[in-house]
Protein backbone atom coordinates (compact mmCIF):
# COMPACT_ATOMS: atom_id res chain seq x y z
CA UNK A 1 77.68 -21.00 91.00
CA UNK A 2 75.50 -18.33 92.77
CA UNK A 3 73.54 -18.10 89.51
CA UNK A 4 72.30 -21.32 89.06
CA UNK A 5 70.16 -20.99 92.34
CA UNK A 6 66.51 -19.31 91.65
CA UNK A 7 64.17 -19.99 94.01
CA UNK A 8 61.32 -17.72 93.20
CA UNK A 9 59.53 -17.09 89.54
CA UNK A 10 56.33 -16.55 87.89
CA UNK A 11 55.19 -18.72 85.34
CA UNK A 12 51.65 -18.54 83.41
CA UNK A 13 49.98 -21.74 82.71
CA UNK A 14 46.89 -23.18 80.80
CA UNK A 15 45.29 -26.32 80.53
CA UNK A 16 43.81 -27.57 77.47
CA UNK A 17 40.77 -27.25 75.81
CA UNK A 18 38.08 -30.23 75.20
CA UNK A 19 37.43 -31.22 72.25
CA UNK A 20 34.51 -31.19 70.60
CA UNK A 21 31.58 -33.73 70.11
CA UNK A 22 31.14 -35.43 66.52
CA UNK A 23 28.67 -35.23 64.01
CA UNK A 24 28.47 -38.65 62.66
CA UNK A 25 25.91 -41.44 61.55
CA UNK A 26 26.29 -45.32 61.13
CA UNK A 27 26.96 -46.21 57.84
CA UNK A 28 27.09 -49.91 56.75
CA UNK A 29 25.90 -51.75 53.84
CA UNK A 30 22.56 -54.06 54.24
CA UNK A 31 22.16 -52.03 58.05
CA UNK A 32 19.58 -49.12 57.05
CA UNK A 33 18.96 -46.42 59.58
CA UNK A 34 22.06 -47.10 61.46
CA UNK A 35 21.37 -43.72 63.79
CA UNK A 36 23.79 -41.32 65.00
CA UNK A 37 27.02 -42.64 66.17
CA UNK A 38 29.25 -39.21 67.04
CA UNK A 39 31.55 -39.69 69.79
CA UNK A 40 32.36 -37.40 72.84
CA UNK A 41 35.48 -35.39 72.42
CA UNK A 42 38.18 -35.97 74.78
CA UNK A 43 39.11 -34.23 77.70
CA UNK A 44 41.81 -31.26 77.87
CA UNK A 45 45.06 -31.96 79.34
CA UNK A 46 45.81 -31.08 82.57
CA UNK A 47 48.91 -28.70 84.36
CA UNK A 48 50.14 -30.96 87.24
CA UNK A 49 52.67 -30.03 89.99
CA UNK A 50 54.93 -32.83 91.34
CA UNK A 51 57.58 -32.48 94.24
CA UNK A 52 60.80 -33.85 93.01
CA UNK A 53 63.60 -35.07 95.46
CA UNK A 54 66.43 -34.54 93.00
CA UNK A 55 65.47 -30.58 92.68
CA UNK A 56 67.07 -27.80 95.26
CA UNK A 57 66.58 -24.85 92.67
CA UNK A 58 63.98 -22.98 90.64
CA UNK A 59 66.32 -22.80 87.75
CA UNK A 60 64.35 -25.02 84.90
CA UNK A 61 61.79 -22.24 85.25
CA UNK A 62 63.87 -18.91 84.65
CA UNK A 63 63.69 -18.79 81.05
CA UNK A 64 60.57 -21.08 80.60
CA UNK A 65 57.56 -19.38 81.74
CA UNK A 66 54.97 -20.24 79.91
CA UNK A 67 53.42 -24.21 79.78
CA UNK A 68 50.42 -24.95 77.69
CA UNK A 69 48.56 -28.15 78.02
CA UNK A 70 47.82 -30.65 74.85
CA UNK A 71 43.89 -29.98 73.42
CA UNK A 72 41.73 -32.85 73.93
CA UNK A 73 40.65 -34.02 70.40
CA UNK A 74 37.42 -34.17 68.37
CA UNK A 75 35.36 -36.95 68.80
CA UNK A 76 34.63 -39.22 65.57
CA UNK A 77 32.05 -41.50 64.19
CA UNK A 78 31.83 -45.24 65.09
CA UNK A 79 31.02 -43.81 68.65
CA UNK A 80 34.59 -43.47 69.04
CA UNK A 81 35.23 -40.75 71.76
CA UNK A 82 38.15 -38.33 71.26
CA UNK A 83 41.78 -38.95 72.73
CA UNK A 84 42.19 -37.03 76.28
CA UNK A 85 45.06 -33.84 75.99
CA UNK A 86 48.24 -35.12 77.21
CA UNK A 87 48.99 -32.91 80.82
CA UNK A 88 51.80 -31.28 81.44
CA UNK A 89 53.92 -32.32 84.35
CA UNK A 90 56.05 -29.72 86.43
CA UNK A 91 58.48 -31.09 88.76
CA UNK A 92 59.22 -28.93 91.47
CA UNK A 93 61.17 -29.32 94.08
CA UNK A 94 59.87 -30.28 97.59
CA UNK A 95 59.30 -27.68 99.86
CA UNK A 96 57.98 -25.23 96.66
CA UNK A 97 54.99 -23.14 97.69
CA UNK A 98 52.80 -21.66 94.67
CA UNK A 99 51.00 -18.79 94.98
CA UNK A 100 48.64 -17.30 92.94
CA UNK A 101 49.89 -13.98 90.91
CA UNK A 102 47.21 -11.62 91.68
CA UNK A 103 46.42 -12.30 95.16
CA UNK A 104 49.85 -13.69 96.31
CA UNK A 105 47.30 -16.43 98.38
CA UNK A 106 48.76 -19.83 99.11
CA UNK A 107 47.38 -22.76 96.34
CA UNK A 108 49.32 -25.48 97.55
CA UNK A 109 52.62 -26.46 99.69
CA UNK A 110 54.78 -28.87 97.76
CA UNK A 111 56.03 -30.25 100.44
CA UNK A 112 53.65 -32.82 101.65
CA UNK A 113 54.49 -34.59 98.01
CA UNK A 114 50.99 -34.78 96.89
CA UNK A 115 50.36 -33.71 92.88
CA UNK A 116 48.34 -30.78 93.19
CA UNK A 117 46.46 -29.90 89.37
CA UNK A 118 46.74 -26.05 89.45
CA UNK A 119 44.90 -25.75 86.11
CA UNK A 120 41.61 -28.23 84.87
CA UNK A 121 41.29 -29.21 81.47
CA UNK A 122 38.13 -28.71 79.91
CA UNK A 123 35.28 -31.39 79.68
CA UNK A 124 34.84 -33.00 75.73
CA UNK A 125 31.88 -31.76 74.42
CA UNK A 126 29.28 -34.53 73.77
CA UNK A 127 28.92 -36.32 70.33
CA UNK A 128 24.91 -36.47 68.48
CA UNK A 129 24.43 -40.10 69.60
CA UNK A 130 24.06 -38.67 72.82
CA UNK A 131 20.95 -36.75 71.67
CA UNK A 132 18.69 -39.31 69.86
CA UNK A 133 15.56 -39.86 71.16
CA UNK A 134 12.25 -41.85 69.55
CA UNK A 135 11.39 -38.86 67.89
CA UNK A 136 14.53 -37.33 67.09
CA UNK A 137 16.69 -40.27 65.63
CA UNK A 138 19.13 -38.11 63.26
CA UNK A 139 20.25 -35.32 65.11
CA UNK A 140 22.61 -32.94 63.48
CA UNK A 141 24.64 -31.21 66.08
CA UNK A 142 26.85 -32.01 68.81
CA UNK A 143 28.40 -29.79 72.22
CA UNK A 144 31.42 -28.38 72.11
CA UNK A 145 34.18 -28.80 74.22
CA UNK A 146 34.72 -26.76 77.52
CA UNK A 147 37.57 -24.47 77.76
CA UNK A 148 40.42 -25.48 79.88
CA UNK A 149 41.29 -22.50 82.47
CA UNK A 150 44.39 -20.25 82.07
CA UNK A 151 46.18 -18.85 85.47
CA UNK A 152 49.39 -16.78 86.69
CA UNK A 153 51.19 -18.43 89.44
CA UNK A 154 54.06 -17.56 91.70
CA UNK A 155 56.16 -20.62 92.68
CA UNK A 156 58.65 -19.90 95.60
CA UNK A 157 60.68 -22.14 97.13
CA UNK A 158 61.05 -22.34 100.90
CA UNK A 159 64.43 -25.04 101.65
CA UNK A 160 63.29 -27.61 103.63
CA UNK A 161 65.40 -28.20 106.64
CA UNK A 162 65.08 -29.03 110.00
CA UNK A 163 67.97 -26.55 111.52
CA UNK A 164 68.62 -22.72 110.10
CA UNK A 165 72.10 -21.27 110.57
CA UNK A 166 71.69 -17.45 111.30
CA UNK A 167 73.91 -14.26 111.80
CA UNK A 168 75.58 -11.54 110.75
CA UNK A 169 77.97 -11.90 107.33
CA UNK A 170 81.24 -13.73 108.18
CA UNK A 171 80.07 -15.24 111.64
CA UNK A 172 81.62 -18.90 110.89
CA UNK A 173 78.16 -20.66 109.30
CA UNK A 174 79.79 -22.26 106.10
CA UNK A 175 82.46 -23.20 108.40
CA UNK A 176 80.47 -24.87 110.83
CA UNK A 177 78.13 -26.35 108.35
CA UNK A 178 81.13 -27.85 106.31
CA UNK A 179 82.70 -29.71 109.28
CA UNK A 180 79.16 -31.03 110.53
CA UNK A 181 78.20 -32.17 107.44
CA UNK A 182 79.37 -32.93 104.00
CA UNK A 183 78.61 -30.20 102.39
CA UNK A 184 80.93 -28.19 100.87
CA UNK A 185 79.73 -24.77 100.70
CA UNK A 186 82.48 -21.16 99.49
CA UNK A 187 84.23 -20.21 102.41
CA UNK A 188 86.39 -16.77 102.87
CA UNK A 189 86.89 -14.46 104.73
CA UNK A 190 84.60 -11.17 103.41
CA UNK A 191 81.34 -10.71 103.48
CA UNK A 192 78.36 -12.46 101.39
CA UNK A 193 80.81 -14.75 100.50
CA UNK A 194 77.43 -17.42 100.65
CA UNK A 195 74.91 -16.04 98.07
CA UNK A 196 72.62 -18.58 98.17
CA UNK A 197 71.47 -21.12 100.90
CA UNK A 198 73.24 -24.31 101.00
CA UNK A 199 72.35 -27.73 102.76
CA UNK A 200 73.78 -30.64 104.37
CA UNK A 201 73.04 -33.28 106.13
CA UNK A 202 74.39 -34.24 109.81
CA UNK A 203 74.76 -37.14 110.99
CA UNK A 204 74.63 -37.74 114.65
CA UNK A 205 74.01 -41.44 115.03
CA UNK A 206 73.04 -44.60 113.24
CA UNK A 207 69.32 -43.60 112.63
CA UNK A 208 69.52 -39.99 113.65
CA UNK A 209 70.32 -37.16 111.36
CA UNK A 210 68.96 -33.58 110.58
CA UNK A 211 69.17 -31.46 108.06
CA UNK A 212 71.18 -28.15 108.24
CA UNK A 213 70.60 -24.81 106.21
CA UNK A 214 73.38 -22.03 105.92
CA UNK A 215 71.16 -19.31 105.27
CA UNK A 216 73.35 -16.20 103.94
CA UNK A 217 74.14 -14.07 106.12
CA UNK A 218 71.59 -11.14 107.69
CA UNK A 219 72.03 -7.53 108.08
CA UNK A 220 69.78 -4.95 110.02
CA UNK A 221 67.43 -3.53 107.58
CA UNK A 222 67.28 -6.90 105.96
CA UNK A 223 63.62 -7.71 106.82
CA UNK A 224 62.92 -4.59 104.52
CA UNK A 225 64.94 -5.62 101.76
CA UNK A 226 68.65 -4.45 102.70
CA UNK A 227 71.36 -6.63 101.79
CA UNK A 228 70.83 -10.41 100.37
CA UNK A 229 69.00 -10.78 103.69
CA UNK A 230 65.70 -10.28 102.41
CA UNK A 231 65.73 -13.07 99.29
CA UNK A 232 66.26 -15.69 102.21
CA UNK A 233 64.49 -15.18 105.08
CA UNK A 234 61.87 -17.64 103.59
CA UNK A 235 64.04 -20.03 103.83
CA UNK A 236 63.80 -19.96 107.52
CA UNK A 237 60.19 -20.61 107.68
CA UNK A 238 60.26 -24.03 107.39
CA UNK A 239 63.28 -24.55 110.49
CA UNK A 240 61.77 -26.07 113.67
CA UNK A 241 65.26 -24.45 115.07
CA UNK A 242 67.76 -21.82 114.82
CA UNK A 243 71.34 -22.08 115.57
CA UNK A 244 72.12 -18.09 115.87
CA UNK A 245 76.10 -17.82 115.48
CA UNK A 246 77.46 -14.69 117.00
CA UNK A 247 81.50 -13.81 116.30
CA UNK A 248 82.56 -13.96 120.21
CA UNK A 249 85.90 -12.39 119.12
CA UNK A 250 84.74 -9.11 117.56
CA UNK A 251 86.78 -9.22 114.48
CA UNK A 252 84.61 -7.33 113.16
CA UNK A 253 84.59 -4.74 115.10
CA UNK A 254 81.00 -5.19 116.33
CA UNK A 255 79.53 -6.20 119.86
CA UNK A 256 78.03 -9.77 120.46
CA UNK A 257 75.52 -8.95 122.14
CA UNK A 258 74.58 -5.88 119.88
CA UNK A 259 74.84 -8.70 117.43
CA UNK A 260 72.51 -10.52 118.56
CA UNK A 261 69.69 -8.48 119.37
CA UNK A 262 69.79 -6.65 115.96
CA UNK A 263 69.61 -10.34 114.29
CA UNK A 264 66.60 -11.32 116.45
CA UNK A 265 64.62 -7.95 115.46
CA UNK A 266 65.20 -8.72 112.14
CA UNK A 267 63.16 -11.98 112.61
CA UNK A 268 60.62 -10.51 114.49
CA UNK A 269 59.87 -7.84 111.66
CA UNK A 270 59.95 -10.83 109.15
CA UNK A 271 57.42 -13.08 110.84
CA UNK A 272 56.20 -12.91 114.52
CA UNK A 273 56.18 -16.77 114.66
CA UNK A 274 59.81 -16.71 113.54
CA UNK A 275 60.67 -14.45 116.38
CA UNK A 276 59.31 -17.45 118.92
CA UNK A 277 60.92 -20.27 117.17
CA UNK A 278 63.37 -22.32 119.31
CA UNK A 279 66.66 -21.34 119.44
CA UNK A 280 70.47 -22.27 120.35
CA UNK A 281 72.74 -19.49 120.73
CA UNK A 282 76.46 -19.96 119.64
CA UNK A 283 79.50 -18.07 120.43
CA UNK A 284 81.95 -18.94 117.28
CA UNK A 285 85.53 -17.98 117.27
CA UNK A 286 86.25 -18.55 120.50
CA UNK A 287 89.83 -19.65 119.59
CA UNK A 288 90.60 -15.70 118.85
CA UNK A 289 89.78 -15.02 122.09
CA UNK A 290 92.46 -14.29 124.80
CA UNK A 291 91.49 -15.20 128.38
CA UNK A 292 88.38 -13.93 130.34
CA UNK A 293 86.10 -12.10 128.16
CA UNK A 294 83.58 -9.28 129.03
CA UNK A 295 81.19 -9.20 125.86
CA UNK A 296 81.08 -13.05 125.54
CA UNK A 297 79.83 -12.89 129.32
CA UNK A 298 77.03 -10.61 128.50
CA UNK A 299 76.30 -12.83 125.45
CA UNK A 300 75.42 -15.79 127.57
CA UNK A 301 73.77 -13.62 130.36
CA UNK A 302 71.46 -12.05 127.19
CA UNK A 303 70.88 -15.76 125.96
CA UNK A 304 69.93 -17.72 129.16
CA UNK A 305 67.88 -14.59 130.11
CA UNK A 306 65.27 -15.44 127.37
CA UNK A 307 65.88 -19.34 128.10
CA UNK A 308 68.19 -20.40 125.06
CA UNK A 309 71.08 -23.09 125.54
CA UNK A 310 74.19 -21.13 124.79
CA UNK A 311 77.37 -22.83 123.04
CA UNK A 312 81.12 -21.41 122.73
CA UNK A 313 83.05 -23.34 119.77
CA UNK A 314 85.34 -22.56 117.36
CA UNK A 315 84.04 -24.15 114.08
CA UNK A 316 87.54 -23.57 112.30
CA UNK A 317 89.29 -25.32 115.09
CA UNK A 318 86.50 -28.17 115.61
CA UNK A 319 86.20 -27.12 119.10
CA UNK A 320 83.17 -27.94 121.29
CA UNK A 321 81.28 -28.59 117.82
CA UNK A 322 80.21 -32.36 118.93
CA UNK A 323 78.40 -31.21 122.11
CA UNK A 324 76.71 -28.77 120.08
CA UNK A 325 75.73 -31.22 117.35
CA UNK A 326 74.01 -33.78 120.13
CA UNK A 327 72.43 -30.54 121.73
CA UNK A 328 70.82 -29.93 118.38
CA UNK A 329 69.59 -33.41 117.93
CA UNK A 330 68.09 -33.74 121.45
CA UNK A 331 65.97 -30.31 120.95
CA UNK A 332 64.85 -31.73 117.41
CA UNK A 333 63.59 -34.83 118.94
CA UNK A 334 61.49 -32.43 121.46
CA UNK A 335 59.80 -30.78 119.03
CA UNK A 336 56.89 -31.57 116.50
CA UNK A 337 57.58 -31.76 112.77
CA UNK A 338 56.87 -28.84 110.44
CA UNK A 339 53.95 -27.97 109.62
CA UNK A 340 52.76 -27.49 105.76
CA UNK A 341 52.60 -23.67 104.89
CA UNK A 342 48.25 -23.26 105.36
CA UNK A 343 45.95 -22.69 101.89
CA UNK A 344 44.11 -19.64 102.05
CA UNK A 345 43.45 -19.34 98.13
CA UNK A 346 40.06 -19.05 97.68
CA UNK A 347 39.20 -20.36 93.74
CA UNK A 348 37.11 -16.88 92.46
CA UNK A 349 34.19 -17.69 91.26
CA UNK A 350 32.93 -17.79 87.81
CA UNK A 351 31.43 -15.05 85.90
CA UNK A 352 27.81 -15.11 86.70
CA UNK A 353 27.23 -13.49 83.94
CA UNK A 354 23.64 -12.31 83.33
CA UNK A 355 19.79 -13.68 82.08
CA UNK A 356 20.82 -11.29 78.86
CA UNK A 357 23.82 -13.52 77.63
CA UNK A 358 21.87 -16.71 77.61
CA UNK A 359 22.55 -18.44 73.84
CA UNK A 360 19.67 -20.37 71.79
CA UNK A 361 20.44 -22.61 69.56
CA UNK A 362 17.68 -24.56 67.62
CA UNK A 363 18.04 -28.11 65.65
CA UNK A 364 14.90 -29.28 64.49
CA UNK A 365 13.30 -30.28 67.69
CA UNK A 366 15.96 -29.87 70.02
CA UNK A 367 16.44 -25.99 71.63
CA UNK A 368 19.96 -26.22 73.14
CA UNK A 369 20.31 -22.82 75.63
CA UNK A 370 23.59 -22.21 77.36
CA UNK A 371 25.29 -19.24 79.64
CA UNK A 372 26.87 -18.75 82.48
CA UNK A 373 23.99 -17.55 84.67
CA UNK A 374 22.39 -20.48 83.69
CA UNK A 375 25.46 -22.86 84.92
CA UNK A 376 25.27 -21.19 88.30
CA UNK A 377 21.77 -21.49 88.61
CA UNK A 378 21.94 -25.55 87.97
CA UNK A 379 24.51 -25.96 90.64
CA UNK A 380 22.02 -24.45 93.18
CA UNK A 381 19.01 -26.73 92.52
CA UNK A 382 18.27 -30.13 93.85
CA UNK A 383 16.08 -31.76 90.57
CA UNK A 384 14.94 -34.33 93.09
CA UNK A 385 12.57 -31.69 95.12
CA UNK A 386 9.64 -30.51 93.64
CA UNK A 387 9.75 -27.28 95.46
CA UNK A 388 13.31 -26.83 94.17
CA UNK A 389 12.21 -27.72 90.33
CA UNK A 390 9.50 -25.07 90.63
CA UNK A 391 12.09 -22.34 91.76
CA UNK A 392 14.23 -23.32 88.48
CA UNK A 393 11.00 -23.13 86.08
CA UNK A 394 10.14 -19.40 87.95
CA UNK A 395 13.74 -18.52 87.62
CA UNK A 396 13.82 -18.99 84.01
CA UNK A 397 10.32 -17.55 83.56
CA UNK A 398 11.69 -14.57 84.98
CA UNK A 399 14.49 -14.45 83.61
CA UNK A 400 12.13 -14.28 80.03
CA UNK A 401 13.91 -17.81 78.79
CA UNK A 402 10.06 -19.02 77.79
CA UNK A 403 9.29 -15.94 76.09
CA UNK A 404 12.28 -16.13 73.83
CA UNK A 405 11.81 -19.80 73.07
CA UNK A 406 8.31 -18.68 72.37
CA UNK A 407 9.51 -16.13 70.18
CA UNK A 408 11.52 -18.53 68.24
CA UNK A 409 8.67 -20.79 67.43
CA UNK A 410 9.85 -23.30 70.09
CA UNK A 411 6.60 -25.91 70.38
CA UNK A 412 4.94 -28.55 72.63
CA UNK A 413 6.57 -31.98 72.76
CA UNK A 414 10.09 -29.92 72.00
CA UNK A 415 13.00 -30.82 73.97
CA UNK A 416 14.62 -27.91 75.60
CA UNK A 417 18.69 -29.29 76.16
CA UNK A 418 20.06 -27.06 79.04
CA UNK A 419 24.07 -28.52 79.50
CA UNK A 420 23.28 -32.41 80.84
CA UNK A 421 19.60 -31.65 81.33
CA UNK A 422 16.69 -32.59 78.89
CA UNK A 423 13.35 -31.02 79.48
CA UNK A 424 10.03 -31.41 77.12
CA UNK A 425 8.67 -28.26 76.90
CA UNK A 426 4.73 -27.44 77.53
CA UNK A 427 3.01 -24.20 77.08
């Protein structure tokens, strides 16, 4: 049923959260002192992508948009970390392209069948045996867990075959595609009697084969949305090669050639590398035909003119389709394989957030100061280069970090915890 084929949705996803770090201290008769023992909390689950073989529709995501990832959980004493947040696994199926909602950028093309994470679960948060030192042996707090990252995506699906079918409504594609192949795709005699693309697989030889699309049918105007022309021009994308039926006959009531050209515009409007894709050119219905015929001579005159091979059949009468199903193979052979649709999503970057929004937090001995600006200002300094470790120290004297520990009654010998850093602080 036409309903049962979706191939474009938006879905919001979010990974889970870490948990968080445990406050916790060996206890055990006749051991005294037995320190902290709080384990890390374990790591958020993750949302994962997978191309699936067995799926040709978006449908499983119509009504299910939404797909949260399991929280990573608390860590507990006897050092014992936290169990990781199960992920979430979407199968998609190959050939899927996800997009991201608010730019419409390109994440990641499904079709090379690599997983692709499209959300991160957060890190665990570190448990207190993490933080003992000589002079700090009970310490009383623990990190929390990182927060796993929430996101909007678009997932389209672009059919991945090697040959598209084009043309106007009612131009023979179903039929051809049915006697090439064994699919078995509606076939009658009125328009848009194909509402969604269907596939099949030809086979030419023992180890050669290709897979057809009929794409439903085109009309001018359908580049800008007219008709069901628009929904499925994606679905030519991924074709190394069209096979652009024309009704030779003019049942219709239109010109071939007319035909033709307004078909071809269409693509051009579309995509300008879909306009220079290979093509063959096929006269259907030839068997309506009586004798010598004027427009199917201008048809092949138009094709050869911009160097396509030009076919006459008659799909319903299985004429001249073998010659046109070796032509097809021998041009597919000639040509490279498709290339994956390019990434040009660009991750934003994190709130920088500003010196004012930096957080201290004070346990005993131990300052623990956090914020974003902070984050971004670890990632740009090498700790191994003096130079570089004096830039940090001026940065956060600027930024008035010392005055505010100062402030707080922070004193010498006191360990300053900045995320996975430890610092002893000196006046």
């Amino acid at each position: 049923m036409a309903s049962a084929f979706v191939d474009k949705v938006t879905i919001k996803v979010t990974s889970g959260d870490g948990g968080n770090g445990a406050v916790s201290f060996h206890r055990e008769k006749y051991i005294a002192a037995g320190g902290p023992d709080g384990g890390d909390g374990g790591r958020g689950g993750d949302i994962i992508a997978v191309a699936d073989d067995h799926m040709s529709t978006l449908m499983d995501f119509r009504y299910h948009r939404k797909y949260v990832a399991e929280r990573g959980m608390d860590g507990q004493g006897k050092r014992c970390s936290g169990k990781d947040g199960a992920s979430v696994t979407l199968r998609l199926p190959r050939g899927t392209v996800i997009r991201d909602s608010a730019t419409g950028k390109v994440m990641h093309d499904m079709s090379d069948g690599q997983p692709y994470v499209i959300a991160k679960g957060g890190r665990g948060g570190w448990g207190n045996k993490h933080f003992a030192t000589p002079t700090r042996q009970t310490p009383r707090f623990a990190k929390p867990g990182l927060p796993g990252e929430t996101r909007e995506v678009i997932l389209e699906l672009k059919l991945l075959a090697d040959v598209g079918l084009v043309g106007f409504p009612n131009v023979g594609k179903s039929t051809l595609l049915s006697v090439v192949s064994k699919a078995h795709p509606k076939i009658a005699n009125y328009h848009f009697t194909t509402l969604f693309p269907n596939l099949g697989v030809v086979y030419v030889d023992e180890g050669v084969s290709f897979v057809m699309a009929d794409i439903p049918g085109l009309i001018e105007g359908a580049s800008s949305g007219a008709g069901l022309g628009h929904d499925f021009l994606r679905h030519v994308d991924r074709c190394r090669l069209l096979v652009h039926l024309v009704d030779c006959s003019g049942s219709e009531g239109r010109d071939p050639a007319e035909d033709f050209n307004a078909i071809n515009r269409e693509l051009a409007e579309y995509s300008a590398a879909l306009a220079e894709r290979p093509q063959i050119v096929v006269a259907n219905k030839s068997d309506l035909l009586s004798g010598e015929s004027e427009s199917l001579d201008k048809l092949r005159t138009l094709a050869e003119e911009r160097g396509y091979q030009f076919f006459v059949i008659s799909a319903a009468a299985h004429q001249g389709v073998d010659a046109l199903v070796k032509a097809i193979a021998a041009e597919l052979a000639a040509l490279p394989p498709a290339e994956p649709i390019a990434v040009d999503y660009v991750p934003p970057l994190p709130d920088l957030g500003s010196p004012e929004d930096i957080t201290i937090e004070q346990h005993g001995d131990y300052w623990s100061v956090e914020g974003y600006w902070l984050e971004r200002l670890i990632m740009s300094i090498n700790f191994s280069d003096y130079e570089s470790r004096m830039y940090f120290d001026r940065c956060l004297r600027n930024a008035g970090v010392f005055e505010r520990l100062e402030a707080l009654g922070v004193k010498d010998g006191d360990t300053i915890g900045i995320y996975d850093l430890e610092f002893e602080y000196e006046s």
